[in-house]
Protein backbone atom coordinates (compact mmCIF):
# COMPACT_ATOMS: atom_id res chain seq x y z
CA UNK A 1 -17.28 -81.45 131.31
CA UNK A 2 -19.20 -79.29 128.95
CA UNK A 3 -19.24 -76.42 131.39
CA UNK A 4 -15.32 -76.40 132.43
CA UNK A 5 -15.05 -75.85 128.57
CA UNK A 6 -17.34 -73.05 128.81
CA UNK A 7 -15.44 -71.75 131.91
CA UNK A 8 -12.60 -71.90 129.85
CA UNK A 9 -13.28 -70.19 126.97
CA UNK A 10 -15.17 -67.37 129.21
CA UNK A 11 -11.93 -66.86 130.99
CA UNK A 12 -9.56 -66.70 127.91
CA UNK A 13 -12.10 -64.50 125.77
CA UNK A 14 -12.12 -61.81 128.76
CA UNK A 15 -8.37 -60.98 128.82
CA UNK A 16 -8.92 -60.11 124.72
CA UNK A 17 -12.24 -58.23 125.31
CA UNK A 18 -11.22 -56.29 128.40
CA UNK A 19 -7.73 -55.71 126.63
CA UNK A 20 -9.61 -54.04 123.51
CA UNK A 21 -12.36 -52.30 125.89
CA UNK A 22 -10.27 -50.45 127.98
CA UNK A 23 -7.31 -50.13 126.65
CA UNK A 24 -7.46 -49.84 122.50
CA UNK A 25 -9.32 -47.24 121.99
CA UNK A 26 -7.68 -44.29 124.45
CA UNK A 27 -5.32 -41.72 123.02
CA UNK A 28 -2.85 -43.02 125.17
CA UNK A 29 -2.44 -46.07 123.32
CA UNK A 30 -2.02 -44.02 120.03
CA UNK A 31 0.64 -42.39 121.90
CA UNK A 32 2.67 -45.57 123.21
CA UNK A 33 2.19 -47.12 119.90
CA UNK A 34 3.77 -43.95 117.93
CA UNK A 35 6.49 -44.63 120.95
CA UNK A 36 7.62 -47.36 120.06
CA UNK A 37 7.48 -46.86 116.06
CA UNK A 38 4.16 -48.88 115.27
CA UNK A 39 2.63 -48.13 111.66
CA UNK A 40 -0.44 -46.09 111.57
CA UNK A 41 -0.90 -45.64 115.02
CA UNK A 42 -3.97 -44.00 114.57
CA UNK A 43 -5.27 -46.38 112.54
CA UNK A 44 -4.09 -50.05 113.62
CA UNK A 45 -4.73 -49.46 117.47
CA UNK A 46 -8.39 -49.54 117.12
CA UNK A 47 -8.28 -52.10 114.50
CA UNK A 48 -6.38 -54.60 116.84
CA UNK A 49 -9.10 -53.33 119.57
CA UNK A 50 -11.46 -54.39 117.01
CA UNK A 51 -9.88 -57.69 116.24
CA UNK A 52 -9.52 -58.59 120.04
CA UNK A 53 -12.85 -57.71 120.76
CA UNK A 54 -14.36 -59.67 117.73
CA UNK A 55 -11.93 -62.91 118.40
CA UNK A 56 -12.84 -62.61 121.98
CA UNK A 57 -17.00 -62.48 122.04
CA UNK A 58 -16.26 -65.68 119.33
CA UNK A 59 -14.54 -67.49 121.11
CA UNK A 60 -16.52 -66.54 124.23
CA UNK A 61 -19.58 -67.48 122.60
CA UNK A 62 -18.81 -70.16 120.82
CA UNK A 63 -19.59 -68.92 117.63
CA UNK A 64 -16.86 -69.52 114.95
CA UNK A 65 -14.71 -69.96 117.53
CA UNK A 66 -11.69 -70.88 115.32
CA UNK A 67 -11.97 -68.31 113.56
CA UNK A 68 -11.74 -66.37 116.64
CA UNK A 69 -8.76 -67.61 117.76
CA UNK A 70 -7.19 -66.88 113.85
CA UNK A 71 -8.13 -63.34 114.02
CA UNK A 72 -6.40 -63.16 117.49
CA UNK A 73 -3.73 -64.83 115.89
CA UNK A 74 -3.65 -62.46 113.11
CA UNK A 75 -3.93 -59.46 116.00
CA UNK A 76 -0.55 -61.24 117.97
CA UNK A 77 1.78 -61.64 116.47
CA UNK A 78 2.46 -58.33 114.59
CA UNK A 79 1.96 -56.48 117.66
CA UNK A 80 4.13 -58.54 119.86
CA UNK A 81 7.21 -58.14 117.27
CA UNK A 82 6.06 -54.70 117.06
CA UNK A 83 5.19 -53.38 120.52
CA UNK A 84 7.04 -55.86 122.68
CA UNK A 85 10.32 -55.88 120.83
CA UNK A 86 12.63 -57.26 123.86
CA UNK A 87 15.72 -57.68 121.48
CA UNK A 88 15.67 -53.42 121.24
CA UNK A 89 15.60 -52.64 124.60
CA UNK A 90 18.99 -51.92 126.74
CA UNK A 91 17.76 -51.42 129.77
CA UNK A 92 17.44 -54.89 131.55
CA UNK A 93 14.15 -53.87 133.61
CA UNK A 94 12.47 -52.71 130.31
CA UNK A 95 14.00 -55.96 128.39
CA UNK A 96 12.63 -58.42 130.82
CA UNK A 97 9.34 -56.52 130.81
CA UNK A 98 8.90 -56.45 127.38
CA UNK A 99 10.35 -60.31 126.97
CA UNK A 100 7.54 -61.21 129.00
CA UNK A 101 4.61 -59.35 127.26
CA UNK A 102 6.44 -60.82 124.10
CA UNK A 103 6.14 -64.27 125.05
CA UNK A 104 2.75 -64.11 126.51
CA UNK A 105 1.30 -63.02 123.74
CA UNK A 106 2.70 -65.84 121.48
CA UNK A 107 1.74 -67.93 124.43
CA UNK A 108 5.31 -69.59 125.07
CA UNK A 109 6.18 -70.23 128.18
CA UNK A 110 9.85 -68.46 128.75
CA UNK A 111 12.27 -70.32 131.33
């Protein structure tokens, strides 16, 4: 059982790590932040990088994994009300886009 667990945590700690890798740290996310009115773009898209990174190698790891999973926590949910702010949008494509993103990352599942 031991190694499902492993499995597991392997496969949840990748989507945070490949998520701050690839995306957190290009201009273009400066860009879509300062789109769609984030604080300190500059500043707070490398830091949640940072924090998804961090929560994701300790979680993958093993090491301090709840604390992990706070700082991911920490990383979430400002960012979903921020970036993924479904209640703004008009456009029903870009509503229903953005309601998903916003209720992955909480980790809800939406009917």
């Amino acid at each position: 059982m031991d190694i499902i667990f492993l499995i597991g945590r392997i496969a949840l700690a990748s989507l945070f790590i490949l998520s701050g890798t690839q995306f957190h740290f290009k201009p273009e996310a400066v860009e879509y932040a300062r789109a769609k009115g984030a604080p300190s773009p500059e500043t707070m898209v490398p830091a949640s990088g940072v924090a998804m990174i961090a929560g994701g190698v300790m979680i993958a790891l093993g090491i301090w994994a709840d604390v992990g999973a706070l700082i991911l926590l920490a990383a979430l949910v400002p960012v979903s009300f921020i970036m993924h702010a479904f209640w703004r949008e008009s456009d029903p494509q870009s509503q229903q886009m953005e309601f998903t993103n916003f209720f992955k990352n909480m980790q809800v599942r939406a009917a």
